[in-house]
C-alpha atoms as a PDB file:
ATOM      1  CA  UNK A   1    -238.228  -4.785 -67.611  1.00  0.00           C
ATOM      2  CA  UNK A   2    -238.832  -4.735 -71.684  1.00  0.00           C
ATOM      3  CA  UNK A   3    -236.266  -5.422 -73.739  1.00  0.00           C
ATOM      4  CA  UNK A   4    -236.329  -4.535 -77.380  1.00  0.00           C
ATOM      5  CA  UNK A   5    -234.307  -6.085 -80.106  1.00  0.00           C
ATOM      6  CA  UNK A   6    -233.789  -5.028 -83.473  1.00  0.00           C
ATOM      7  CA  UNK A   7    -232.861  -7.391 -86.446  1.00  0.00           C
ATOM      8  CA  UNK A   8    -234.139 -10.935 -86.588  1.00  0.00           C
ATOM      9  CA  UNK A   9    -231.357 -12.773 -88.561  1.00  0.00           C
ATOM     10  CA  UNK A  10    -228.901 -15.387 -86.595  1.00  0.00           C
ATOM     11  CA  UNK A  11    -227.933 -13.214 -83.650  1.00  0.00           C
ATOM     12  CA  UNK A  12    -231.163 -11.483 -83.201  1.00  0.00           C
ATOM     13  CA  UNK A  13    -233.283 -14.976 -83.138  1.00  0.00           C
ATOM     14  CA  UNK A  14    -230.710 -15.850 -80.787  1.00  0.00           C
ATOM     15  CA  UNK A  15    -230.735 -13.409 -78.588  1.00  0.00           C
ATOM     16  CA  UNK A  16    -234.688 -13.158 -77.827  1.00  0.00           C
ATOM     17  CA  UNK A  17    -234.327 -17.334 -77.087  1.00  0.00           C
ATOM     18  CA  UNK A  18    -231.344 -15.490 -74.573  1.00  0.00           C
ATOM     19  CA  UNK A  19    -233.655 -13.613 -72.758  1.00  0.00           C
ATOM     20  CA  UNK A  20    -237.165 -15.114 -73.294  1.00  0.00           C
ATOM     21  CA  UNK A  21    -238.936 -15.860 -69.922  1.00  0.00           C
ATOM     22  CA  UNK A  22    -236.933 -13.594 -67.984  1.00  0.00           C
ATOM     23  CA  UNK A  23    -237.920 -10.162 -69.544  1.00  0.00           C
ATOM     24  CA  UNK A  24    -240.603  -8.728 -72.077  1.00  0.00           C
ATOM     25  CA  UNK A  25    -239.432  -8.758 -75.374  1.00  0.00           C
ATOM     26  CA  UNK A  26    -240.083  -6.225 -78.364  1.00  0.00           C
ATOM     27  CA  UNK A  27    -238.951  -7.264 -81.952  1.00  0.00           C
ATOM     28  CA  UNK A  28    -238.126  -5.693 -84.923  1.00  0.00           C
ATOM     29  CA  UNK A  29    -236.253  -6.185 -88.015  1.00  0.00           C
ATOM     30  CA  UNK A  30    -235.746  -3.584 -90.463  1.00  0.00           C
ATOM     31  CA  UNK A  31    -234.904  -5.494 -93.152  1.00  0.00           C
ATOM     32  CA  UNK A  32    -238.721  -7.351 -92.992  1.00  0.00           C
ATOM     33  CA  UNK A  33    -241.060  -5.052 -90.928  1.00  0.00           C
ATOM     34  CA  UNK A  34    -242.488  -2.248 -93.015  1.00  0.00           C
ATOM     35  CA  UNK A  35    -243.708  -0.520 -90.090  1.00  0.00           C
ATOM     36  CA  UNK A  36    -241.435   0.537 -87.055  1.00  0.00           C
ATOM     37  CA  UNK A  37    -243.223   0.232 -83.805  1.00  0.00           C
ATOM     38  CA  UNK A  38    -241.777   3.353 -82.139  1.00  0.00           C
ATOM     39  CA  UNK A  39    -243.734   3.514 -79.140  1.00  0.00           C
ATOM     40  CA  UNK A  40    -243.421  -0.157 -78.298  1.00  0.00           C
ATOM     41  CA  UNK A  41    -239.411   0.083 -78.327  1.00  0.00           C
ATOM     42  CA  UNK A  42    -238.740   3.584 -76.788  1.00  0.00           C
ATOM     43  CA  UNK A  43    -240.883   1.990 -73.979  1.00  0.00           C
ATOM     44  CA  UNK A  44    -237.968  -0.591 -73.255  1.00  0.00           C
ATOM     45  CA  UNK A  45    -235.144   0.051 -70.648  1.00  0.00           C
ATOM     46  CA  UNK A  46    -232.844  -1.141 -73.157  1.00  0.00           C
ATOM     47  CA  UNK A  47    -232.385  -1.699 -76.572  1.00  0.00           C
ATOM     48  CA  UNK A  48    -230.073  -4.476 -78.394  1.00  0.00           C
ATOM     49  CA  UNK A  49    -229.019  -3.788 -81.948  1.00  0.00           C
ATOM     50  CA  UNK A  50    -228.098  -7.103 -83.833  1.00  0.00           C
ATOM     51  CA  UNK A  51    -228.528  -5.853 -87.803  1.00  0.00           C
ATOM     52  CA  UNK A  52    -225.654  -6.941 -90.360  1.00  0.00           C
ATOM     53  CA  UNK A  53    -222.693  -5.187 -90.959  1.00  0.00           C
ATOM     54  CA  UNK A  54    -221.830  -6.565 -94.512  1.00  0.00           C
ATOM     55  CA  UNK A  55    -218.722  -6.253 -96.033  1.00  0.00           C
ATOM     56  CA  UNK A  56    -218.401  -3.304 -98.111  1.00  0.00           C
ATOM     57  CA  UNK A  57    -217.003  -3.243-101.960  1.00  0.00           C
ATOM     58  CA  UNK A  58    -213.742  -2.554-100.759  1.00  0.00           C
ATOM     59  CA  UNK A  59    -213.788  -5.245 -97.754  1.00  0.00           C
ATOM     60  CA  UNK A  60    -214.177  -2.838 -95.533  1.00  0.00           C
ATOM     61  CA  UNK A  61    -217.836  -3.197 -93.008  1.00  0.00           C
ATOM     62  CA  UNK A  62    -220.136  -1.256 -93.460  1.00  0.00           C
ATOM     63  CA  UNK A  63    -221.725  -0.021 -90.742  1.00  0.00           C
ATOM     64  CA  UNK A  64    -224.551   1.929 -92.206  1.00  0.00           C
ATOM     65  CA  UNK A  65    -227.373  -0.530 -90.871  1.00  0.00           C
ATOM     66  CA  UNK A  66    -226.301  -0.147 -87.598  1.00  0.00           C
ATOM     67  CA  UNK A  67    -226.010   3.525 -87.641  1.00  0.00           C
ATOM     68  CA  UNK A  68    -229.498   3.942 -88.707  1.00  0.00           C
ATOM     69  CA  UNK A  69    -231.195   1.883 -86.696  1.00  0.00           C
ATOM     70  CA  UNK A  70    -229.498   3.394 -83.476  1.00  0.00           C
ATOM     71  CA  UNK A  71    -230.287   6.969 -84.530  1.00  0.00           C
ATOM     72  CA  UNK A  72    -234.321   5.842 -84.286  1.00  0.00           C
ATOM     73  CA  UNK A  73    -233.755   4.723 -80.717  1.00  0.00           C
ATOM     74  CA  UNK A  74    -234.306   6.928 -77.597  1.00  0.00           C
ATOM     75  CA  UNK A  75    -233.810   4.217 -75.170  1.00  0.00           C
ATOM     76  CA  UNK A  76    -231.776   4.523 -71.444  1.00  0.00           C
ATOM     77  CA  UNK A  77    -229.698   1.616 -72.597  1.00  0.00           C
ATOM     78  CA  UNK A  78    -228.176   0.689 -76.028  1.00  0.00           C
ATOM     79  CA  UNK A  79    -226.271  -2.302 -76.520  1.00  0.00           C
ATOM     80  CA  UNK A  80    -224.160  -3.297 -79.694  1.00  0.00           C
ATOM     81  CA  UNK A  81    -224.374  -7.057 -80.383  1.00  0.00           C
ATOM     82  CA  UNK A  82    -223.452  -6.223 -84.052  1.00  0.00           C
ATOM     83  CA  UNK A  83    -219.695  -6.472 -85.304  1.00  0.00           C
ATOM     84  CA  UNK A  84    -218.772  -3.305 -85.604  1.00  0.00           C
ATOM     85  CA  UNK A  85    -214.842  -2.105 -86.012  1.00  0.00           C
ATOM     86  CA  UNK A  86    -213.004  -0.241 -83.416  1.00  0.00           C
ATOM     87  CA  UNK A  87    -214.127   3.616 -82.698  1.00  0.00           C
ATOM     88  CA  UNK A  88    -217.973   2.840 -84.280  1.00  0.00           C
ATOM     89  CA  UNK A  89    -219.667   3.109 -80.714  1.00  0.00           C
ATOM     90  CA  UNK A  90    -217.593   5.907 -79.071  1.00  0.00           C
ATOM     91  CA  UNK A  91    -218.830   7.787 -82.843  1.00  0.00           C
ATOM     92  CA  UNK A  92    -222.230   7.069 -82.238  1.00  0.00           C
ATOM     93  CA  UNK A  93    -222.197   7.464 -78.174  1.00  0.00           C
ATOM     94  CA  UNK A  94    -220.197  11.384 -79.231  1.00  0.00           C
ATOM     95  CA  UNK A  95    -222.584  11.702 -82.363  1.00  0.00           C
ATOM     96  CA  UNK A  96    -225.828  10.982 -80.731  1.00  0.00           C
ATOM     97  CA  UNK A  97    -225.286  11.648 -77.040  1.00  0.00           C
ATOM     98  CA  UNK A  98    -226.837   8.380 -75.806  1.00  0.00           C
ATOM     99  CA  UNK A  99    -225.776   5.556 -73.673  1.00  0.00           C
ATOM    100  CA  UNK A 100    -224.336   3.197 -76.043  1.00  0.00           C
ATOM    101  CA  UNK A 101    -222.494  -0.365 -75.272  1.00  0.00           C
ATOM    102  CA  UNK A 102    -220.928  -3.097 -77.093  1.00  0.00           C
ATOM    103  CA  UNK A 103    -221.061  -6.705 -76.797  1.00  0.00           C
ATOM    104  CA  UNK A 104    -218.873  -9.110 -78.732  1.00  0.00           C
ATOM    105  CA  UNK A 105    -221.219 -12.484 -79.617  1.00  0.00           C
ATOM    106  CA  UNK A 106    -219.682 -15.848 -80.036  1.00  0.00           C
ATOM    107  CA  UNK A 107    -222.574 -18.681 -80.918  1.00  0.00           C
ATOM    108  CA  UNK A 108    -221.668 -18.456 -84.824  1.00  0.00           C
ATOM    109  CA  UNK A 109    -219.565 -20.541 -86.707  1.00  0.00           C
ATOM    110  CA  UNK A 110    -221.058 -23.867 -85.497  1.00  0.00           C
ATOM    111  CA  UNK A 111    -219.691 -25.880 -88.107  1.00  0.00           C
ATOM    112  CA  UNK A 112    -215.943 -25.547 -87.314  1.00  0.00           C
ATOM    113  CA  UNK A 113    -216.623 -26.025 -83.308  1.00  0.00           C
ATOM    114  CA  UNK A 114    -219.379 -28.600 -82.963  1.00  0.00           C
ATOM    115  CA  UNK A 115    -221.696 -26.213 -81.901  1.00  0.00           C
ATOM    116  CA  UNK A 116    -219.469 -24.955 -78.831  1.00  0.00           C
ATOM    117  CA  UNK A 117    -221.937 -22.344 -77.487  1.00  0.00           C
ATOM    118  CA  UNK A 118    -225.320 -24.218 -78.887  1.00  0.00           C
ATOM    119  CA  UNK A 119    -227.465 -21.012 -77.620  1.00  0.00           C
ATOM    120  CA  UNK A 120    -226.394 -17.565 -75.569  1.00  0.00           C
ATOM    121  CA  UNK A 121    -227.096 -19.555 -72.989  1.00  0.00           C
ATOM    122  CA  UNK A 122    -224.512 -21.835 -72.976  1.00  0.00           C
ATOM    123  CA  UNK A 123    -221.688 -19.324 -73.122  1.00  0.00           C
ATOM    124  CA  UNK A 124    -219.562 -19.197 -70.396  1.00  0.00           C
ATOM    125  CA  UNK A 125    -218.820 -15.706 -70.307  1.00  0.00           C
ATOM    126  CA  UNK A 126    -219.601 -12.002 -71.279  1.00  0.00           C
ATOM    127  CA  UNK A 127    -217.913  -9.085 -72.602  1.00  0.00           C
ATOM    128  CA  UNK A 128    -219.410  -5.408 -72.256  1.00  0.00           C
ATOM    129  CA  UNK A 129    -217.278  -2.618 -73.621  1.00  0.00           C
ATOM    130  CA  UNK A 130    -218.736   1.085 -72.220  1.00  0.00           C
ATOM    131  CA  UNK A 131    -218.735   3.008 -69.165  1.00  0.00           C
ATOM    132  CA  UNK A 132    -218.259   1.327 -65.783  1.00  0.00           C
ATOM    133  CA  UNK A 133    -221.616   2.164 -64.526  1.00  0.00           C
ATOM    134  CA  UNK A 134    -223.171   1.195 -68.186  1.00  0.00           C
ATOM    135  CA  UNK A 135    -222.041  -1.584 -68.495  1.00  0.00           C
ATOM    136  CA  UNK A 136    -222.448  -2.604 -64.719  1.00  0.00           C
ATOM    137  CA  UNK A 137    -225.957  -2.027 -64.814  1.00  0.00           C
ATOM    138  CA  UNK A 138    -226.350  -4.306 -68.490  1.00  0.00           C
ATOM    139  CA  UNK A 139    -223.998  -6.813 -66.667  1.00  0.00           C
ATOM    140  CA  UNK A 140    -226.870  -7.225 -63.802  1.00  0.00           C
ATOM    141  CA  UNK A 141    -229.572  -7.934 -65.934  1.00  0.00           C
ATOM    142  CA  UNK A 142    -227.658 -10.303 -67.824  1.00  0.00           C
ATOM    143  CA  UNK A 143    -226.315 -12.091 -64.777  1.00  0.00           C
ATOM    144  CA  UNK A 144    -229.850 -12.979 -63.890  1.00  0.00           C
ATOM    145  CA  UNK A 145    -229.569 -15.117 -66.809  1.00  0.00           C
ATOM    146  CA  UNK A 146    -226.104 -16.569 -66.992  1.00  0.00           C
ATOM    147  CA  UNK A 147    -225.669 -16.714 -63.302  1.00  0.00           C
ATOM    148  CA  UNK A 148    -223.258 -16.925 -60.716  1.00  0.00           C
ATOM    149  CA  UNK A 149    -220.495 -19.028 -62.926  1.00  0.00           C
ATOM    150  CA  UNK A 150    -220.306 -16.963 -65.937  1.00  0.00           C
ATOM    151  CA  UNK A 151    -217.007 -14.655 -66.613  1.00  0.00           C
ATOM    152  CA  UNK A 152    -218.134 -11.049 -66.927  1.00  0.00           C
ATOM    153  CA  UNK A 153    -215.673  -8.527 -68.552  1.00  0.00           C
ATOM    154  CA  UNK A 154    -215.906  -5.262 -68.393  1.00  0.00           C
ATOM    155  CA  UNK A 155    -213.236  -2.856 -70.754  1.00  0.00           C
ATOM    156  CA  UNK A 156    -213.559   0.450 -73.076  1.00  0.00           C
ATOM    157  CA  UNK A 157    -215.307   0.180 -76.105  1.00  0.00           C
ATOM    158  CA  UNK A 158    -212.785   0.100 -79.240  1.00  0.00           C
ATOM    159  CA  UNK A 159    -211.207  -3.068 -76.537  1.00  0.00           C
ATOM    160  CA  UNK A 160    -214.690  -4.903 -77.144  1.00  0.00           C
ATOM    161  CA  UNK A 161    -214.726  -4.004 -80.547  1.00  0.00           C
ATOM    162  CA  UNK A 162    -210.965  -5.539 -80.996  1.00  0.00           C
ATOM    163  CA  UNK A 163    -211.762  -8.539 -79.145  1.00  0.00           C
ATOM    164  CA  UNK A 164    -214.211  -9.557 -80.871  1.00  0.00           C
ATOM    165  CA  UNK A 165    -211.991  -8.765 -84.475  1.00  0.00           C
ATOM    166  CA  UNK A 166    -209.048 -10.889 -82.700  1.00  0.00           C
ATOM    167  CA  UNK A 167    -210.966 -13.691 -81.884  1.00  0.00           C
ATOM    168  CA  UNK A 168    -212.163 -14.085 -85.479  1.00  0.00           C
ATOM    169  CA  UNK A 169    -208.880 -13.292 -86.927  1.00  0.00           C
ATOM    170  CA  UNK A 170    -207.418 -16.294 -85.066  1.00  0.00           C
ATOM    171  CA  UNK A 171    -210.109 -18.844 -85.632  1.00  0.00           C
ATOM    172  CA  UNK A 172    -209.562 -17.941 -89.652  1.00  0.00           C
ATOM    173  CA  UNK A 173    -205.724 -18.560 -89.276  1.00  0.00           C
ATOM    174  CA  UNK A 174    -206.209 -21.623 -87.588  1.00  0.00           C
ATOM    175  CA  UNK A 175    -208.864 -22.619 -90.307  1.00  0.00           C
ATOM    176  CA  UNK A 176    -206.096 -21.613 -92.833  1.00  0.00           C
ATOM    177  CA  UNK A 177    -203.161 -23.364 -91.064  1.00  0.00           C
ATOM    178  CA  UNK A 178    -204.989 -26.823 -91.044  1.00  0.00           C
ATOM    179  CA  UNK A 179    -205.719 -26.508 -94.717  1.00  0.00           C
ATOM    180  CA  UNK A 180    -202.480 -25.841 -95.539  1.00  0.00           C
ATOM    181  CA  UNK A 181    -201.141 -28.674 -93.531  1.00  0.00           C
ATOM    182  CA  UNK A 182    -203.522 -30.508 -95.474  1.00  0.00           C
ATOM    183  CA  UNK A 183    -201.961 -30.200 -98.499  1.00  0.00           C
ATOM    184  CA  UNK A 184    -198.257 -30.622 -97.351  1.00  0.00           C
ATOM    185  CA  UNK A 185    -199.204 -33.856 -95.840  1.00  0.00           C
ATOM    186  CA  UNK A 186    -200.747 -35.065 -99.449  1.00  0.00           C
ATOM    187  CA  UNK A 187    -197.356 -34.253-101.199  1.00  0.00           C
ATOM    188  CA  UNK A 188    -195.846 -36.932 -99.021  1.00  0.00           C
ATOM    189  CA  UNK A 189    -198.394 -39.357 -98.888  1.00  0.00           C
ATOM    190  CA  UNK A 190    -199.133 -39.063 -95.831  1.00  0.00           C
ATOM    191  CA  UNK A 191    -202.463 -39.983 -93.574  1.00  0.00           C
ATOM    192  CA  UNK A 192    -203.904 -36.527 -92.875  1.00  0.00           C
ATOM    193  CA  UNK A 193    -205.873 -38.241 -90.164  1.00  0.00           C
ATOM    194  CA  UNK A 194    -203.034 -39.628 -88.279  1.00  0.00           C
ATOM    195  CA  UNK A 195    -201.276 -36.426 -88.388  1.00  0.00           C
ATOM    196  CA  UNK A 196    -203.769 -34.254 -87.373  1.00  0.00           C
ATOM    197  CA  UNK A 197    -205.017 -36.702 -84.340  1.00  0.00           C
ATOM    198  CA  UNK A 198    -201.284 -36.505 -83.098  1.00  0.00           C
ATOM    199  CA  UNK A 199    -200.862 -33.162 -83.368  1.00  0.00           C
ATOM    200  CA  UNK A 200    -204.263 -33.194 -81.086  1.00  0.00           C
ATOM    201  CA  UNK A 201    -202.721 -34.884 -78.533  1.00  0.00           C
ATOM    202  CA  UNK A 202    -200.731 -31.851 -77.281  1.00  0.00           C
ATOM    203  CA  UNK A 203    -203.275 -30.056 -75.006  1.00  0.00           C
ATOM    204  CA  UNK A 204    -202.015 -26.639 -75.830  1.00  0.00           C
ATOM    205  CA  UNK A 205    -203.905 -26.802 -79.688  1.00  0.00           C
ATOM    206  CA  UNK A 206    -207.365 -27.593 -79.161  1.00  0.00           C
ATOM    207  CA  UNK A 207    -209.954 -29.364 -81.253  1.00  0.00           C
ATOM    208  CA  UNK A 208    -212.262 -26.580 -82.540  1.00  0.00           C
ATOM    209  CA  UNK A 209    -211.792 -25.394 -85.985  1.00  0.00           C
ATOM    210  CA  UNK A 210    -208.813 -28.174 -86.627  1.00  0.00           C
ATOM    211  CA  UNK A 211    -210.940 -29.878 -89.109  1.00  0.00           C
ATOM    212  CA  UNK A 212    -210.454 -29.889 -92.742  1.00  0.00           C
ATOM    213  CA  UNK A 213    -213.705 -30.497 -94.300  1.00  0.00           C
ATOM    214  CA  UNK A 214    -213.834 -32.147 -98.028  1.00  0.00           C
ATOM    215  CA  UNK A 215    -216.647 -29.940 -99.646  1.00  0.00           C
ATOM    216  CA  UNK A 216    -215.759 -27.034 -97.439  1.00  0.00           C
ATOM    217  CA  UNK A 217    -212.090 -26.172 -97.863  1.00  0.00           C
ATOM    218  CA  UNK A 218    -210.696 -23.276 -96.300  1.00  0.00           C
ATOM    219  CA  UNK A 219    -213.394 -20.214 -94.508  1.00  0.00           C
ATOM    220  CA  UNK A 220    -216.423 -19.202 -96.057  1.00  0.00           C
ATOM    221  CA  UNK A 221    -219.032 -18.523 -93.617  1.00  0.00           C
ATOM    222  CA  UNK A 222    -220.895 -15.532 -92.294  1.00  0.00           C
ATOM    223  CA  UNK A 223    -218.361 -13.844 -89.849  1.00  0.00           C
ATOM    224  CA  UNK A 224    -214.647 -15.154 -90.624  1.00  0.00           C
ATOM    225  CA  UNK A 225    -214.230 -13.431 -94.012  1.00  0.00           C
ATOM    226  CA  UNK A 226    -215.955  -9.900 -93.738  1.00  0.00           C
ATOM    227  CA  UNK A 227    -214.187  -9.571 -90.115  1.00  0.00           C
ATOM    228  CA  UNK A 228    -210.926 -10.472 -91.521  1.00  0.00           C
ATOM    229  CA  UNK A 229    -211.300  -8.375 -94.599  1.00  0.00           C
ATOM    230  CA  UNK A 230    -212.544  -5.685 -91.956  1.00  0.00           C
ATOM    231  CA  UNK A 231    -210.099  -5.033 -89.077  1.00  0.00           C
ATOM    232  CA  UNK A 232    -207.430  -5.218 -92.187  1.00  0.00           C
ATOM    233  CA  UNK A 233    -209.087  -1.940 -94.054  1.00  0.00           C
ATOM    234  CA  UNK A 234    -209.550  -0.593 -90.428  1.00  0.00           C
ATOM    235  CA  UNK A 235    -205.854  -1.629 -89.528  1.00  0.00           C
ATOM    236  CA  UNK A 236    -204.933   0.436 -92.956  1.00  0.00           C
ATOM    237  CA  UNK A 237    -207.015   3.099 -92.392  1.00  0.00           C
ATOM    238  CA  UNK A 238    -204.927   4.282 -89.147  1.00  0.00           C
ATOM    239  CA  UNK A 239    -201.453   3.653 -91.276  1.00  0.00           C
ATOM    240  CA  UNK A 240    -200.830   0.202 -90.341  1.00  0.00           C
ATOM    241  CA  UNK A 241    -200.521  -3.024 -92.829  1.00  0.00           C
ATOM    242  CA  UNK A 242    -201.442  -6.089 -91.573  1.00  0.00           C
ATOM    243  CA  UNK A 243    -199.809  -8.423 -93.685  1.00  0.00           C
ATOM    244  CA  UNK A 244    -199.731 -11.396 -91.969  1.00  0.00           C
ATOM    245  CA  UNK A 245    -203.491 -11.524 -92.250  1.00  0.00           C
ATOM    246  CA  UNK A 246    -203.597 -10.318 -95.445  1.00  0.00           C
ATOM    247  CA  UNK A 247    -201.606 -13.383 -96.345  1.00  0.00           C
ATOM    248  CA  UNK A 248    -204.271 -15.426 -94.523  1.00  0.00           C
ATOM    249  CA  UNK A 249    -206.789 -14.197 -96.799  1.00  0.00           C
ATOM    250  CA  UNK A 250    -205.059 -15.036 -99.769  1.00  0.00           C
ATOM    251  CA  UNK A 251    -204.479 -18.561 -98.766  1.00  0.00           C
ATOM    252  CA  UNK A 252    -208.063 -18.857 -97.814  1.00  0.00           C
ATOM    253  CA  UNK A 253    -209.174 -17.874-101.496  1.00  0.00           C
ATOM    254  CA  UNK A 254    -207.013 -20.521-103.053  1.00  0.00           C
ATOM    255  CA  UNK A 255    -208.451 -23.111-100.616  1.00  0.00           C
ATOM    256  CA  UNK A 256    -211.900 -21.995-101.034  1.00  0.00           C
ATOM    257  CA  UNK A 257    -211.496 -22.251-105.144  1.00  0.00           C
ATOM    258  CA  UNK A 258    -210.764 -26.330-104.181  1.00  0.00           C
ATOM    259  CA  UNK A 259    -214.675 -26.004-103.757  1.00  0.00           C
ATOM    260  CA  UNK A 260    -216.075 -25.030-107.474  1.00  0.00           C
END
């Protein structure tokens, strides 16, 4: 089986070391690679789309890269390893009539979770939004590499798509939450470290992303802020205000101005 995957950036390196030695691999990036090997990817059985979705001028994401590089493919299978928000694949599976998935991905954001999932791998689980048969059939090739152990969830499409928004919404409150506790715990003199390692010791709060780092305050990376800023405009766009994360943003940007 051939595999192609388009984009090269974090979760497209990634996810050729994911399924290197298993099955043949076709790259491309549109970003670096003037010319576009059609015959080379409409060969594969599947295709994986891992391009950006940026954040748009408005905070919404902007799904434009995606879009395009999907409406090149004529492959059996599609998969979306992208973050896209909820309804973008049932669009493009209605706009384009072809078999398209979504997978949420979960290796990023290393520096809050000492490297958790290290490499595809290493995760413990996968999620494949689509069709039962679809996503079946993407489920046993995967499986081959993951193997018996691994969690595989099957749901609808706009569920993936959510999932993967939730998870990321939650990290960036808990990244928020420690921060503030941070400062509260200066304005009584108190040992951050003590606190922190005692509020550890209750099982139910877990380690990852409890850290608040001293050149790094609040969340900045790659994912946390354009997902947050993007299933709030999507959240808005179907008449609902999600103001509790919208307050999460705006303590983020005060903690994040600690930085300059």
């Amino acid at each position: 089986m051939k595999i192609a995957i388009i984009g090269q950036g974090y979760v497209g390196k990634a996810f050729k070391q994911f399924v290197e030695g298993y099955y043949d691999i076709v790259t491309y990036d549109p970003l670096y690679n003037d010319k576009y090997p059609k015959k080379e990817i409409n060969e594969c059985e599947i295709a994986v789309i891992c391009v950006p979705t940026p954040k748009g001028k408005n905070g919404e994401c902007d799904t434009s890269i995606v879009e395009s590089a999907i409406s090149r493919l004529d492959n059996p299978y599609i998969l979306i390893k992208s973050a896209v928000v909820p309804g973008t694949t049932d669009k493009l599976r209605n706009k384009l009539k072809k078999k398209i998935c979504v997978s949420p991905e979960y290796i990023g954001e290393s520096t809050y979770t000492n490297n958790v999932y290290k490499t595809m791998r290493e995760t413990d689980f996968m999620i494949i939004g689509g069709p039962e048969l679809e996503r079946n059939f993407l489920f046993g090739v995967f499986e081959l590499i993951l193997g018996p152990n691994a969690k595989y969830y099957g749901c609808n499409t706009v569920d993936a798509e959510l999932i993967k928004y939730m998870e990321n919404s939650f990290l960036a409150t808990k990244v928020t939450f420690v921060n503030e506790f941070f400062e509260i715990a200066k304005q009584f003199d108190a040992n951050w470290y003590a606190i922190r390692e005692g509020w550890l010791l209750d099982k139910r709060i877990g380690r990852a992303f409890s850290s608040v780092f001293a050149n790094k305050r609040g969340f900045n990376s790659k994912c946390l802020p354009k997902d947050v800023n993007a299933i709030v405009k999507a959240a808005q766009g179907k008449g609902y205000s999600a103001d509790f994360l919208r307050e999460v943003l705006k303590s983020n940007e005060k903690f994040v101005k600690m930085n300059k």
